[in-house]
PDB file of N, CA and C in Angstrom:
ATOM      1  N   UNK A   1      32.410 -17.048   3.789  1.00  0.00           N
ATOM      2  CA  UNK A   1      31.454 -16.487   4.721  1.00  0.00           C
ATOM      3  C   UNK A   1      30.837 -15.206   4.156  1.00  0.00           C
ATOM      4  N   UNK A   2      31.816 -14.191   3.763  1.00  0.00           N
ATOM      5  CA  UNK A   2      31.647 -12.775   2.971  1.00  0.00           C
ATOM      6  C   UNK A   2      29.900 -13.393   1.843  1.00  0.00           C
ATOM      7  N   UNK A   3      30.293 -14.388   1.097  1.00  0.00           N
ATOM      8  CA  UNK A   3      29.873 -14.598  -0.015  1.00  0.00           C
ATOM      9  C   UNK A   3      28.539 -15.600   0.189  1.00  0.00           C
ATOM     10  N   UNK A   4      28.311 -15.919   1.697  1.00  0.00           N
ATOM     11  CA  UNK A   4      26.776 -16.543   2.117  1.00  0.00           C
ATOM     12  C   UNK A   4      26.081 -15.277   2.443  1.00  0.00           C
ATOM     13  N   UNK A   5      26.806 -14.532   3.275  1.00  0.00           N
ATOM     14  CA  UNK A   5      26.031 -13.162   3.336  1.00  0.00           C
ATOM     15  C   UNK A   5      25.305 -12.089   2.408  1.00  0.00           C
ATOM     16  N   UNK A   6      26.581 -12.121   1.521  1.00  0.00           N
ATOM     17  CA  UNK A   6      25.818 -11.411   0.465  1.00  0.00           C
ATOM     18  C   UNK A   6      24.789 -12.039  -0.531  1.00  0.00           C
ATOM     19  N   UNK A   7      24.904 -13.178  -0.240  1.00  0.00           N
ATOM     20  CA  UNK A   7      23.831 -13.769  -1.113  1.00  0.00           C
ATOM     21  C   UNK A   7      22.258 -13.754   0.304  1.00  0.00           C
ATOM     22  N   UNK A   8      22.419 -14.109   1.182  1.00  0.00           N
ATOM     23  CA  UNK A   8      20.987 -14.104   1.611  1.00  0.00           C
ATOM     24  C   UNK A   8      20.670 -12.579   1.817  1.00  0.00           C
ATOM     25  N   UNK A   9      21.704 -11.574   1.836  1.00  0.00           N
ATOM     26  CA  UNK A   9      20.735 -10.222   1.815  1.00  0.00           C
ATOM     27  C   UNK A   9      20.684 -10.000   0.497  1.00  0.00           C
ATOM     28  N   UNK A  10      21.069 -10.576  -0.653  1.00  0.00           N
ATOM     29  CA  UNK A  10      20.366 -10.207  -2.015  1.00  0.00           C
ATOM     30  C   UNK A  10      19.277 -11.197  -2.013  1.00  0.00           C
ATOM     31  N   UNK A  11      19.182 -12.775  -1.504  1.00  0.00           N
ATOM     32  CA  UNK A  11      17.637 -13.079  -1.457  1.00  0.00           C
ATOM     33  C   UNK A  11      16.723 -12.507  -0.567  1.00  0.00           C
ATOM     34  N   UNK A  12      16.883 -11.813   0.759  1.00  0.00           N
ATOM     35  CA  UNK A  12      15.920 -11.285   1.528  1.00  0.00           C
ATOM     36  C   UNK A  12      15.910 -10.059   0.164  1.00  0.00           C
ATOM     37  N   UNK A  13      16.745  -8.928  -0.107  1.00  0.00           N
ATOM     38  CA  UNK A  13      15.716  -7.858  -1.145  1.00  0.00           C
ATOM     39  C   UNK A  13      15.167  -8.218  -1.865  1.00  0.00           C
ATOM     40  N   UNK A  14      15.553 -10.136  -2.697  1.00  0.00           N
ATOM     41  CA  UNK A  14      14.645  -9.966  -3.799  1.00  0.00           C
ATOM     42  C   UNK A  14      13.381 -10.119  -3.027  1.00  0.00           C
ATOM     43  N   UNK A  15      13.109 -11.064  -1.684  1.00  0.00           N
ATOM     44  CA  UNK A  15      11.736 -11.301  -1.179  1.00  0.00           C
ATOM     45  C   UNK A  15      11.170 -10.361  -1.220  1.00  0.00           C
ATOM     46  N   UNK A  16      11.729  -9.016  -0.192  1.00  0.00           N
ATOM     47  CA  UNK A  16      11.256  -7.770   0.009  1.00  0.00           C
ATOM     48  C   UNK A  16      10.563  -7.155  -1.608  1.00  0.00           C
ATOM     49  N   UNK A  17      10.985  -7.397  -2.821  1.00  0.00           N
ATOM     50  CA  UNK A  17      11.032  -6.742  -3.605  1.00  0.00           C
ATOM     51  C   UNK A  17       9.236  -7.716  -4.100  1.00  0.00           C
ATOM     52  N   UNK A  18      10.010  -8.738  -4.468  1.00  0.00           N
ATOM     53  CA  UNK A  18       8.738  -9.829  -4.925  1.00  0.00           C
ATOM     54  C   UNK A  18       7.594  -9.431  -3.690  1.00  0.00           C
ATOM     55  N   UNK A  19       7.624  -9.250  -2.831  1.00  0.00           N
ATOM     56  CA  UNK A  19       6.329  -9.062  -2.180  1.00  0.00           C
ATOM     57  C   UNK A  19       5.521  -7.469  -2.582  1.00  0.00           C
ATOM     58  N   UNK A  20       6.568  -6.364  -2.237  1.00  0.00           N
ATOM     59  CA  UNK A  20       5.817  -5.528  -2.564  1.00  0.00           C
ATOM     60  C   UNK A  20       5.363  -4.990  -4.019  1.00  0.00           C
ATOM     61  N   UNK A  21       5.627  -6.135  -4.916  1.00  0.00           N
ATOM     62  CA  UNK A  21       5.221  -6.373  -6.221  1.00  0.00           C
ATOM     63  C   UNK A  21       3.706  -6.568  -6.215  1.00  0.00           C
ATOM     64  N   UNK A  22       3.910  -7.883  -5.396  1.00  0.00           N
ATOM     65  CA  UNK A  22       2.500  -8.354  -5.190  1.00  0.00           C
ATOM     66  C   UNK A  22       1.477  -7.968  -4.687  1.00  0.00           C
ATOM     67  N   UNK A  23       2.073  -7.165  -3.297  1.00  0.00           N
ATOM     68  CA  UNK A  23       1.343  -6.299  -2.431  1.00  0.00           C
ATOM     69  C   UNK A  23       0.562  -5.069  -3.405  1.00  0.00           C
ATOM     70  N   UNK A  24       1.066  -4.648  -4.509  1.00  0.00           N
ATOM     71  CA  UNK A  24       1.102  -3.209  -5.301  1.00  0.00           C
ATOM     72  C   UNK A  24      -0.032  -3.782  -6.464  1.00  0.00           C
ATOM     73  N   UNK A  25      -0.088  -5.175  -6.447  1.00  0.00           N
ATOM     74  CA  UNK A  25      -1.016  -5.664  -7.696  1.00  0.00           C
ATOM     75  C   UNK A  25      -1.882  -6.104  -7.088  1.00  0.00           C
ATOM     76  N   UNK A  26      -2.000  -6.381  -5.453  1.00  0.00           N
ATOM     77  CA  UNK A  26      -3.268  -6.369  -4.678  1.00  0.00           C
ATOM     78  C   UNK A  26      -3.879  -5.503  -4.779  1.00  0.00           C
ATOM     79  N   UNK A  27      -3.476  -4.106  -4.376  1.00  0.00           N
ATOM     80  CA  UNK A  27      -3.763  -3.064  -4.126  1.00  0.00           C
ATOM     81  C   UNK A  27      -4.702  -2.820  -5.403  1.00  0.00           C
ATOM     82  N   UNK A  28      -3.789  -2.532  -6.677  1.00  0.00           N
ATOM     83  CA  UNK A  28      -4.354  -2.318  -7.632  1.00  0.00           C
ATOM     84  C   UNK A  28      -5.629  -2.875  -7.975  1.00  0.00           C
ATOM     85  N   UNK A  29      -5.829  -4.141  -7.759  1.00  0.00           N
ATOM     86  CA  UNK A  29      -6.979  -4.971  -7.791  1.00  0.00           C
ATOM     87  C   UNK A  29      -8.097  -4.426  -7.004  1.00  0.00           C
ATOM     88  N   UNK A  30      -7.574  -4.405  -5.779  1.00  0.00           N
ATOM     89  CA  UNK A  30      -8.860  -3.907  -5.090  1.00  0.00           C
ATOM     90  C   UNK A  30      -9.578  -1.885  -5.525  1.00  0.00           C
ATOM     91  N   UNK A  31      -8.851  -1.254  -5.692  1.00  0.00           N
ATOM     92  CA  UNK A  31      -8.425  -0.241  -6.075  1.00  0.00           C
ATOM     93  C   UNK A  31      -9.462  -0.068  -7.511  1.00  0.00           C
ATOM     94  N   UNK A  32      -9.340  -1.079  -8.439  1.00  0.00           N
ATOM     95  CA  UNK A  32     -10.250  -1.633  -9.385  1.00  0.00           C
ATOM     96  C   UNK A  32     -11.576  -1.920  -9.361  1.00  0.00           C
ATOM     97  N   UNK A  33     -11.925  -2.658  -7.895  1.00  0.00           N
ATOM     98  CA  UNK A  33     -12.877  -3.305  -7.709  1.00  0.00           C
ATOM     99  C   UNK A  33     -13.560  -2.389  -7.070  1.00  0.00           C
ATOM    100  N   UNK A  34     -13.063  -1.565  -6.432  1.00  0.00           N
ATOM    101  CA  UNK A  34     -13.629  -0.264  -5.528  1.00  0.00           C
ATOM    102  C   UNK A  34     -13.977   1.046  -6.478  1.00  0.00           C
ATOM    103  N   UNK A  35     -13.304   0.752  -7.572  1.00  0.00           N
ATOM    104  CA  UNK A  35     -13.984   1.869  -8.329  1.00  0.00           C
ATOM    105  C   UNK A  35     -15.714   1.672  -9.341  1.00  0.00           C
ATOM    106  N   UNK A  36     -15.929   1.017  -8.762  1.00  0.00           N
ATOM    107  CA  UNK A  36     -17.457   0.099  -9.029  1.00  0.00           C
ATOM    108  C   UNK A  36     -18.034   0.654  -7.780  1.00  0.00           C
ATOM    109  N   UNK A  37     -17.727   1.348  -6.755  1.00  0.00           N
ATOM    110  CA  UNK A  37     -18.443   1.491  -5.754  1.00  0.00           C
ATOM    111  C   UNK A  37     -19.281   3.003  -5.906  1.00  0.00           C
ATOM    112  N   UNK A  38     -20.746   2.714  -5.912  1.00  0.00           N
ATOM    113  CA  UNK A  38     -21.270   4.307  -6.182  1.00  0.00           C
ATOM    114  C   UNK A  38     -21.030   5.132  -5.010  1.00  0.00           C
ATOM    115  N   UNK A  39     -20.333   4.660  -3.670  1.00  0.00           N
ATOM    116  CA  UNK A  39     -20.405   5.412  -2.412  1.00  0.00           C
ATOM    117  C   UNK A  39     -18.976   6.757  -2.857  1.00  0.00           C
ATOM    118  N   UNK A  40     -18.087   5.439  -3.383  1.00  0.00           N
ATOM    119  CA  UNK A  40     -16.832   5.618  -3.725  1.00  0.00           C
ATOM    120  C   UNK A  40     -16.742   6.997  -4.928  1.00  0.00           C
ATOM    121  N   UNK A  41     -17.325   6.638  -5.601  1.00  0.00           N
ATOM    122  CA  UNK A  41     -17.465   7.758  -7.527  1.00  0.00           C
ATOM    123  C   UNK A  41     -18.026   8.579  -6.688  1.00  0.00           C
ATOM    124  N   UNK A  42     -19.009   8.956  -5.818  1.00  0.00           N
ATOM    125  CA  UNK A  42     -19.941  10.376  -4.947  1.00  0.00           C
ATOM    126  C   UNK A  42     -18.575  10.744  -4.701  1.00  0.00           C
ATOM    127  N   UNK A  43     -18.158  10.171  -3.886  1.00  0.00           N
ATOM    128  CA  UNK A  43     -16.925  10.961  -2.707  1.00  0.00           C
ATOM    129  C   UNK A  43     -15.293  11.600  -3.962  1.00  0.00           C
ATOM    130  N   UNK A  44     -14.973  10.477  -4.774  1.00  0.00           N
ATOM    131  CA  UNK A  44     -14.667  11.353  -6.306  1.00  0.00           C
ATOM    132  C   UNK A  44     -14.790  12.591  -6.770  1.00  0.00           C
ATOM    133  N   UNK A  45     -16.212  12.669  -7.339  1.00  0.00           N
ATOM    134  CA  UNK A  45     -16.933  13.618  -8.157  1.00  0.00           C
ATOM    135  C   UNK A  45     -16.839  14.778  -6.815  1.00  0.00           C
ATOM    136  N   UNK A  46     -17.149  14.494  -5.820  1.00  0.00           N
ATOM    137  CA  UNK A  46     -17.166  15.612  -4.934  1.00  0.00           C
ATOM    138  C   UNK A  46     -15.543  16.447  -4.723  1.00  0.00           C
ATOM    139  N   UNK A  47     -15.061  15.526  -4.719  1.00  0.00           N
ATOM    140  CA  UNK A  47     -13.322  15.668  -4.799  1.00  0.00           C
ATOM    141  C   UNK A  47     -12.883  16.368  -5.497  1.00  0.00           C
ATOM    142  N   UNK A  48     -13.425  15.798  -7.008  1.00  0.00           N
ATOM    143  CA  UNK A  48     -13.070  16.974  -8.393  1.00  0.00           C
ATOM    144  C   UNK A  48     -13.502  18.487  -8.650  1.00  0.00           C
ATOM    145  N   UNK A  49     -14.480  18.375  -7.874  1.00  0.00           N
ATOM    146  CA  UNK A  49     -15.815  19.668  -7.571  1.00  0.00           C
ATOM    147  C   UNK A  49     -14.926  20.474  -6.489  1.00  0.00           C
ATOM    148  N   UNK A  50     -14.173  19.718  -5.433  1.00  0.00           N
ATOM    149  CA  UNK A  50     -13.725  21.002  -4.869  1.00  0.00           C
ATOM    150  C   UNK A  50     -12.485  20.978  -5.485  1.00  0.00           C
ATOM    151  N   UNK A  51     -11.685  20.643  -6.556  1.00  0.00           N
ATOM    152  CA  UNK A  51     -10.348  20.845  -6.397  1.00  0.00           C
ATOM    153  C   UNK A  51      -9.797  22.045  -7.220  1.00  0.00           C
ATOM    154  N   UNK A  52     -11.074  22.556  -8.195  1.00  0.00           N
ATOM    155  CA  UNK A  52     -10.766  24.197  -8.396  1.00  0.00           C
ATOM    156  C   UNK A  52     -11.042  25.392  -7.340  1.00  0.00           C
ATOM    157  N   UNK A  53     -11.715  25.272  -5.971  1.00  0.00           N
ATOM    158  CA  UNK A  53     -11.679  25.701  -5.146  1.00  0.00           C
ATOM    159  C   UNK A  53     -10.250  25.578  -4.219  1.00  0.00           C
ATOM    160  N   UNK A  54      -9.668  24.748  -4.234  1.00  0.00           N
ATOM    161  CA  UNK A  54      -8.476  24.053  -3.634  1.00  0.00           C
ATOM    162  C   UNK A  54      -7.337  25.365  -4.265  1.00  0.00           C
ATOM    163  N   UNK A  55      -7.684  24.829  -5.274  1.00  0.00           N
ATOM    164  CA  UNK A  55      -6.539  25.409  -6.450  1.00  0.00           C
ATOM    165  C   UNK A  55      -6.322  26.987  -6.075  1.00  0.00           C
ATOM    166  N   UNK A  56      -7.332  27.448  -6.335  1.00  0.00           N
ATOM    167  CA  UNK A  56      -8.051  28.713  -5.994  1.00  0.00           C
ATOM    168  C   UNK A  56      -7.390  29.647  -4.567  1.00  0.00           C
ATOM    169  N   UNK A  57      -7.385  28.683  -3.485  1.00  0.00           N
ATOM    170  CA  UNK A  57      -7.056  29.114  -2.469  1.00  0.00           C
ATOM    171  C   UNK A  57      -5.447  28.976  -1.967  1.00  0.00           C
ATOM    172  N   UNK A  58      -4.755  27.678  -2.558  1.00  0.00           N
ATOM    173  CA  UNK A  58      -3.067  27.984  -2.656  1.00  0.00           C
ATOM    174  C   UNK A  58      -3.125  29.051  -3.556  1.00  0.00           C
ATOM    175  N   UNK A  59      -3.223  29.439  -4.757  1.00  0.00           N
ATOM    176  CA  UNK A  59      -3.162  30.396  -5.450  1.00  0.00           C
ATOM    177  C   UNK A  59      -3.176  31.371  -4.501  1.00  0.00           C
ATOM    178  N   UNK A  60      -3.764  31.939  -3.955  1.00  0.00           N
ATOM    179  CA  UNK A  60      -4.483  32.935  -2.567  1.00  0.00           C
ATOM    180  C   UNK A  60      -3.312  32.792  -1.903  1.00  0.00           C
ATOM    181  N   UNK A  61      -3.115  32.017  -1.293  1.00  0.00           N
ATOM    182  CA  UNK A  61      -2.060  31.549  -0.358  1.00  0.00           C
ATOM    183  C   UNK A  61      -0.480  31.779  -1.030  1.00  0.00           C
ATOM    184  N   UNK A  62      -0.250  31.556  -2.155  1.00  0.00           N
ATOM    185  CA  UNK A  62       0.719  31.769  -2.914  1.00  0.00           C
ATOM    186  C   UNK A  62       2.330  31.600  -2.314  1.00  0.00           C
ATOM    187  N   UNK A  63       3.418  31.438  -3.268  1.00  0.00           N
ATOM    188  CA  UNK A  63       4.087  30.872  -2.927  1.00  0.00           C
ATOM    189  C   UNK A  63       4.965  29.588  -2.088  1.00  0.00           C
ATOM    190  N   UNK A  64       5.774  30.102  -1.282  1.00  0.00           N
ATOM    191  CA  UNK A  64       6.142  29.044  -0.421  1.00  0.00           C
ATOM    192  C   UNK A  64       4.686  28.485   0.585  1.00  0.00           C
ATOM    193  N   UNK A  65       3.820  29.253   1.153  1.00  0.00           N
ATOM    194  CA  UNK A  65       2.851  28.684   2.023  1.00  0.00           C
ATOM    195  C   UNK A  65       2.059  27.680   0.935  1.00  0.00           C
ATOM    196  N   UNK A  66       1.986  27.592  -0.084  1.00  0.00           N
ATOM    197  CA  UNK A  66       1.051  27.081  -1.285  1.00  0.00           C
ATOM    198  C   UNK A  66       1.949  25.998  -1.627  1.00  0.00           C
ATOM    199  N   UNK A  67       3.552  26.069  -1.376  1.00  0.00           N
ATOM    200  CA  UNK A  67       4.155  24.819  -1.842  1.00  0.00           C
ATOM    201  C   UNK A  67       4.035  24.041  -0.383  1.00  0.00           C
ATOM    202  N   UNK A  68       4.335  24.314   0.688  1.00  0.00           N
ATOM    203  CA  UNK A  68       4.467  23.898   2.066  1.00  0.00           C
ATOM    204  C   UNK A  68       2.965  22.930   1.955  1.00  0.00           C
ATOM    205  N   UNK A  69       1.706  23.482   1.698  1.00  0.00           N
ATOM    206  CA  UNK A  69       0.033  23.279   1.905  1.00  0.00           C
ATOM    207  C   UNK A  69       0.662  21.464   0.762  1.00  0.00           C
ATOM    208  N   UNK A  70       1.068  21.849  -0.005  1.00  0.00           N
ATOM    209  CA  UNK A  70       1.384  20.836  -1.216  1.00  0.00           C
ATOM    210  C   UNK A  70       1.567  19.464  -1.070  1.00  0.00           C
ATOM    211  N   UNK A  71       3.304  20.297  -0.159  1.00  0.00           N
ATOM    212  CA  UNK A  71       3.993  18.901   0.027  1.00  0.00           C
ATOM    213  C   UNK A  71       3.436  17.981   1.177  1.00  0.00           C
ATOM    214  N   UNK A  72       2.576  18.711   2.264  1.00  0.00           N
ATOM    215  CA  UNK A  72       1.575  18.354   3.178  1.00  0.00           C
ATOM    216  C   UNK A  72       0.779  17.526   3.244  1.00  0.00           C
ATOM    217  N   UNK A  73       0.291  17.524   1.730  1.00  0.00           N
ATOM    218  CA  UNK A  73      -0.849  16.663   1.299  1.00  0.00           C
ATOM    219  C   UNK A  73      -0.244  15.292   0.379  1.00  0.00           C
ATOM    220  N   UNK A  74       0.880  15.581  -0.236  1.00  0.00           N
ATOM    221  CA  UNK A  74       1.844  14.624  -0.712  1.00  0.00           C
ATOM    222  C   UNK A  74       2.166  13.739   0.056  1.00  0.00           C
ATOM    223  N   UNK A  75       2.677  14.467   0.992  1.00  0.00           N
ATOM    224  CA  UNK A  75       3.444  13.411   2.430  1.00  0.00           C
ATOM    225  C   UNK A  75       1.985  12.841   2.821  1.00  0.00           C
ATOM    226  N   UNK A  76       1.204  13.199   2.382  1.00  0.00           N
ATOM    227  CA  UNK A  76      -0.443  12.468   3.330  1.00  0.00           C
ATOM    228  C   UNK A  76      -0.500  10.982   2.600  1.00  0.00           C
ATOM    229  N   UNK A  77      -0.522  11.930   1.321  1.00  0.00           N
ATOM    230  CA  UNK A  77      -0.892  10.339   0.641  1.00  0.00           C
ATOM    231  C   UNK A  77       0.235   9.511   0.614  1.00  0.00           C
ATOM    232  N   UNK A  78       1.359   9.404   0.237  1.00  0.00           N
ATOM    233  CA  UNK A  78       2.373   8.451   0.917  1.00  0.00           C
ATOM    234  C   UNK A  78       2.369   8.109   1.815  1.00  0.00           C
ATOM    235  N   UNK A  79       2.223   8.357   3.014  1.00  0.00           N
ATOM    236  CA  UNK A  79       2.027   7.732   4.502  1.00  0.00           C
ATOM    237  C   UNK A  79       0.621   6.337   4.490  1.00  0.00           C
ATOM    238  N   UNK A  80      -0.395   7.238   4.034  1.00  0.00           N
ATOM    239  CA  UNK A  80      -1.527   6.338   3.978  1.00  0.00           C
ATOM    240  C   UNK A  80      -1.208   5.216   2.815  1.00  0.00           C
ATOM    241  N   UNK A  81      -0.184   4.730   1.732  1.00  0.00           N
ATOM    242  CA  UNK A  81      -0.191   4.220   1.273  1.00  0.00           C
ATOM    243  C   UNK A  81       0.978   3.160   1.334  1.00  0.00           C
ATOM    244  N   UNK A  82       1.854   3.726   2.536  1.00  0.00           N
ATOM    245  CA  UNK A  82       3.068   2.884   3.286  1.00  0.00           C
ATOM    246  C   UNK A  82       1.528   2.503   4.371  1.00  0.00           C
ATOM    247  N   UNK A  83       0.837   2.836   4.956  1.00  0.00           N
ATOM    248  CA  UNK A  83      -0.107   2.074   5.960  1.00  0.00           C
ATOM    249  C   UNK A  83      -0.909   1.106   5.365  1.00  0.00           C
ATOM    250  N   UNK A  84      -1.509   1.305   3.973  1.00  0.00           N
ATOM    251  CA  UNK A  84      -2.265   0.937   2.923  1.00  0.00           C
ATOM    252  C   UNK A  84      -1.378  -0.780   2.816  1.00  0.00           C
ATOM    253  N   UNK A  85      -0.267  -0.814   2.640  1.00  0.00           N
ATOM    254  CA  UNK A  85       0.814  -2.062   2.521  1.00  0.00           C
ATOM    255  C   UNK A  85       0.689  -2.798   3.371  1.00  0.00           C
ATOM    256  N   UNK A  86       1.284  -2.074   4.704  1.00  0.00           N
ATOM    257  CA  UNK A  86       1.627  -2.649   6.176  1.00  0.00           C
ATOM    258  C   UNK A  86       0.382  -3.408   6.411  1.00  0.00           C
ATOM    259  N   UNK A  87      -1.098  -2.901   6.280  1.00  0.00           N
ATOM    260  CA  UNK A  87      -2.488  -3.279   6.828  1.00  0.00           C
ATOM    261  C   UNK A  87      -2.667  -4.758   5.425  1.00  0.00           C
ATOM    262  N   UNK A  88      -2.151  -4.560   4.445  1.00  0.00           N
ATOM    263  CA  UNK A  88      -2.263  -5.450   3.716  1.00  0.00           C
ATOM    264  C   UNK A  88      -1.390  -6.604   3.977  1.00  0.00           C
ATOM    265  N   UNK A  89      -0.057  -6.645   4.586  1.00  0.00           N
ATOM    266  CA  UNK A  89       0.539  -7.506   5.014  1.00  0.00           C
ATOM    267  C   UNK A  89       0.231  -7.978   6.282  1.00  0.00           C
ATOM    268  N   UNK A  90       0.274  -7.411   6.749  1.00  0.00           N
ATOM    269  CA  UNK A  90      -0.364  -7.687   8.353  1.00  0.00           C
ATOM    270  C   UNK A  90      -1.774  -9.071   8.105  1.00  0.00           C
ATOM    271  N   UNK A  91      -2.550  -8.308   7.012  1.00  0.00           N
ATOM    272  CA  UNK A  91      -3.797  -9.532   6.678  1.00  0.00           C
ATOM    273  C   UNK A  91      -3.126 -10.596   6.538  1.00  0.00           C
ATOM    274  N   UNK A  92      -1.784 -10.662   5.318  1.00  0.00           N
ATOM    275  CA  UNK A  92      -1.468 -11.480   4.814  1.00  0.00           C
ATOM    276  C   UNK A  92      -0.846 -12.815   6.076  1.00  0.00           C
ATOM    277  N   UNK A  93      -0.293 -12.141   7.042  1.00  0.00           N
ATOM    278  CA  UNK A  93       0.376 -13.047   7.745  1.00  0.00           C
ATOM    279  C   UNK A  93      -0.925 -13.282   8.863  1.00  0.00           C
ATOM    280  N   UNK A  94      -2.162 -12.689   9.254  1.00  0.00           N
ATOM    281  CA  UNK A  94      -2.704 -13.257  10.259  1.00  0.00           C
ATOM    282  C   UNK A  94      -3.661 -14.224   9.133  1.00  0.00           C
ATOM    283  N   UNK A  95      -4.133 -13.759   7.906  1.00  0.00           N
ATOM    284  CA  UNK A  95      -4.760 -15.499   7.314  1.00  0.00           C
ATOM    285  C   UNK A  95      -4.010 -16.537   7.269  1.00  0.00           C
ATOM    286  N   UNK A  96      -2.469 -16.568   7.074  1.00  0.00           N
ATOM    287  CA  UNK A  96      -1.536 -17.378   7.156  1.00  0.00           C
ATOM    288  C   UNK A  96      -1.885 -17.911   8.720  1.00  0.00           C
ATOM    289  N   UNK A  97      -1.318 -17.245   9.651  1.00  0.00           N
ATOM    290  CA  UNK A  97      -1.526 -17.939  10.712  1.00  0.00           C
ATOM    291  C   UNK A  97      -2.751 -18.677  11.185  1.00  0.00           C
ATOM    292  N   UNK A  98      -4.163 -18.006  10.808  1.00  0.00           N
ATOM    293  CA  UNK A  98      -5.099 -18.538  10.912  1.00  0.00           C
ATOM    294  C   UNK A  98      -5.156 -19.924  10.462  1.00  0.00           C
ATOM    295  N   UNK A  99      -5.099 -20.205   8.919  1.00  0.00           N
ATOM    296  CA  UNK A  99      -4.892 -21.488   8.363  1.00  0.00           C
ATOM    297  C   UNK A  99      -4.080 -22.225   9.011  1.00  0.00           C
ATOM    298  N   UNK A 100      -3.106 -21.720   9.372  1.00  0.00           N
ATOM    299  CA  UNK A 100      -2.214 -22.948  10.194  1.00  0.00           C
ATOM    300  C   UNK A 100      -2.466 -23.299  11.439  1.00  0.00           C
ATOM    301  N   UNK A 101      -3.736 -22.427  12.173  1.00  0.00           N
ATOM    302  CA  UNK A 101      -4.000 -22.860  13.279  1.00  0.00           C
ATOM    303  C   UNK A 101      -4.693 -23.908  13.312  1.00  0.00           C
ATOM    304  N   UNK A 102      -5.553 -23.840  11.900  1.00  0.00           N
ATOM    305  CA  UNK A 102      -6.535 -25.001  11.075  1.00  0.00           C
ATOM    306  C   UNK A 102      -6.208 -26.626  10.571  1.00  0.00           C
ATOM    307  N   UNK A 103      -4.768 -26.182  10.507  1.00  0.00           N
ATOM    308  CA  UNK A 103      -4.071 -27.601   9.934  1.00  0.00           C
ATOM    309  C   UNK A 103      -4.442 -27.638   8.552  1.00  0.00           C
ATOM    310  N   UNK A 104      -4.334 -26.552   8.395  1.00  0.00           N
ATOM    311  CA  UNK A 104      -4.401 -26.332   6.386  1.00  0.00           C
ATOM    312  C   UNK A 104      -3.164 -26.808   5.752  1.00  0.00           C
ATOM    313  N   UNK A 105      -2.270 -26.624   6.695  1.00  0.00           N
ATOM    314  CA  UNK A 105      -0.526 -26.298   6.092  1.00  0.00           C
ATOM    315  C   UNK A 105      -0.400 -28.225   7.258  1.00  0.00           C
ATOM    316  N   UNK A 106       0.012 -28.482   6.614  1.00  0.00           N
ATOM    317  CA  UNK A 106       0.620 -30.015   7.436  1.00  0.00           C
ATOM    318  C   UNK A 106       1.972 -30.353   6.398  1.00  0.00           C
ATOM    319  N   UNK A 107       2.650 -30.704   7.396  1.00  0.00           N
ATOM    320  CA  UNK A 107       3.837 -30.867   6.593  1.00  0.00           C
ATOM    321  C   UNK A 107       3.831 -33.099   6.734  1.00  0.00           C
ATOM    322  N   UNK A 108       3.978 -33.314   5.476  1.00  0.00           N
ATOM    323  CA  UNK A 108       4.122 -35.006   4.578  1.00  0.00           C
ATOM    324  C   UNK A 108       4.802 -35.466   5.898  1.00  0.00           C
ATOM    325  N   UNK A 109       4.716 -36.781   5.814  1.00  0.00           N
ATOM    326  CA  UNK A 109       5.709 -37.490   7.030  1.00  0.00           C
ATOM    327  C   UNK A 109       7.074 -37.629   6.455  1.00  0.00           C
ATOM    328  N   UNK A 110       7.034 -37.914   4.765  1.00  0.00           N
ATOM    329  CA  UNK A 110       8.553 -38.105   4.169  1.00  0.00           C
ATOM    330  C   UNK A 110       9.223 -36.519   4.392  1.00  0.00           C
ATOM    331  N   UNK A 111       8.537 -35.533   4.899  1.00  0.00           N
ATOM    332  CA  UNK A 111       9.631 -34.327   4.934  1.00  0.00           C
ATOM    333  C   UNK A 111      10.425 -33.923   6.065  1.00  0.00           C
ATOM    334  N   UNK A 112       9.561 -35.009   6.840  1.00  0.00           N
ATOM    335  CA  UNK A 112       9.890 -35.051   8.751  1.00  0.00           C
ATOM    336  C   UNK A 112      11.590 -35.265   8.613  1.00  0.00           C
TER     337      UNK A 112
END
């Protein structure tokens, strides 16, 4: 019994693992495809333009308030990129369901 268990929670991590593999080479893809976007390179270039002003003003701010401002913006982008996943899976399972509402997915009569 010990030894069915530990095997389906080492196949659920590898799933967990194999997906957000995939999920991470979606991303990347699109991530790719979006950097072709001239709306996208403006909002960039503008980005880079303020980030010696940025710099400028933790400096100002200095020390701990300048590391605090930091980790602030760290924790930003990790959050948006645990949401970035979730919104990508979430697609993944409502096109799934969609198709199957379609009768895309039919299962053979020999599997009945």
């Amino acid at each position: 019994m010990k030894e069915q268990t530990l095997w389906m929670e080492k196949a659920m991590n590898d799933t967990k693992a194999c997906w957000k593999s995939y999920i991470s080479s979606r991303v990347e893809l699109a991530l790719e495809r979006i950097s072709r976007n001239p709306e996208y390179i403006e909002l960039c270039e503008q980005q880079d333009k303020s980030q010696e002003t940025v710099d400028s003003l933790l400096e100002k701010l200095g020390g701990e308030n300048a590391l605090t401002v930091r980790r602030y913006y760290e924790m930003e982008t990790m959050r948006q990129s645990f949401e970035i996943d979730e919104a990508y899976m979430q697609g993944m399972m409502d096109a799934i369901q969609f198709l199957g509402g379609l009768g895309v997915f039919q299962v053979k009569e020999w599997m009945k």
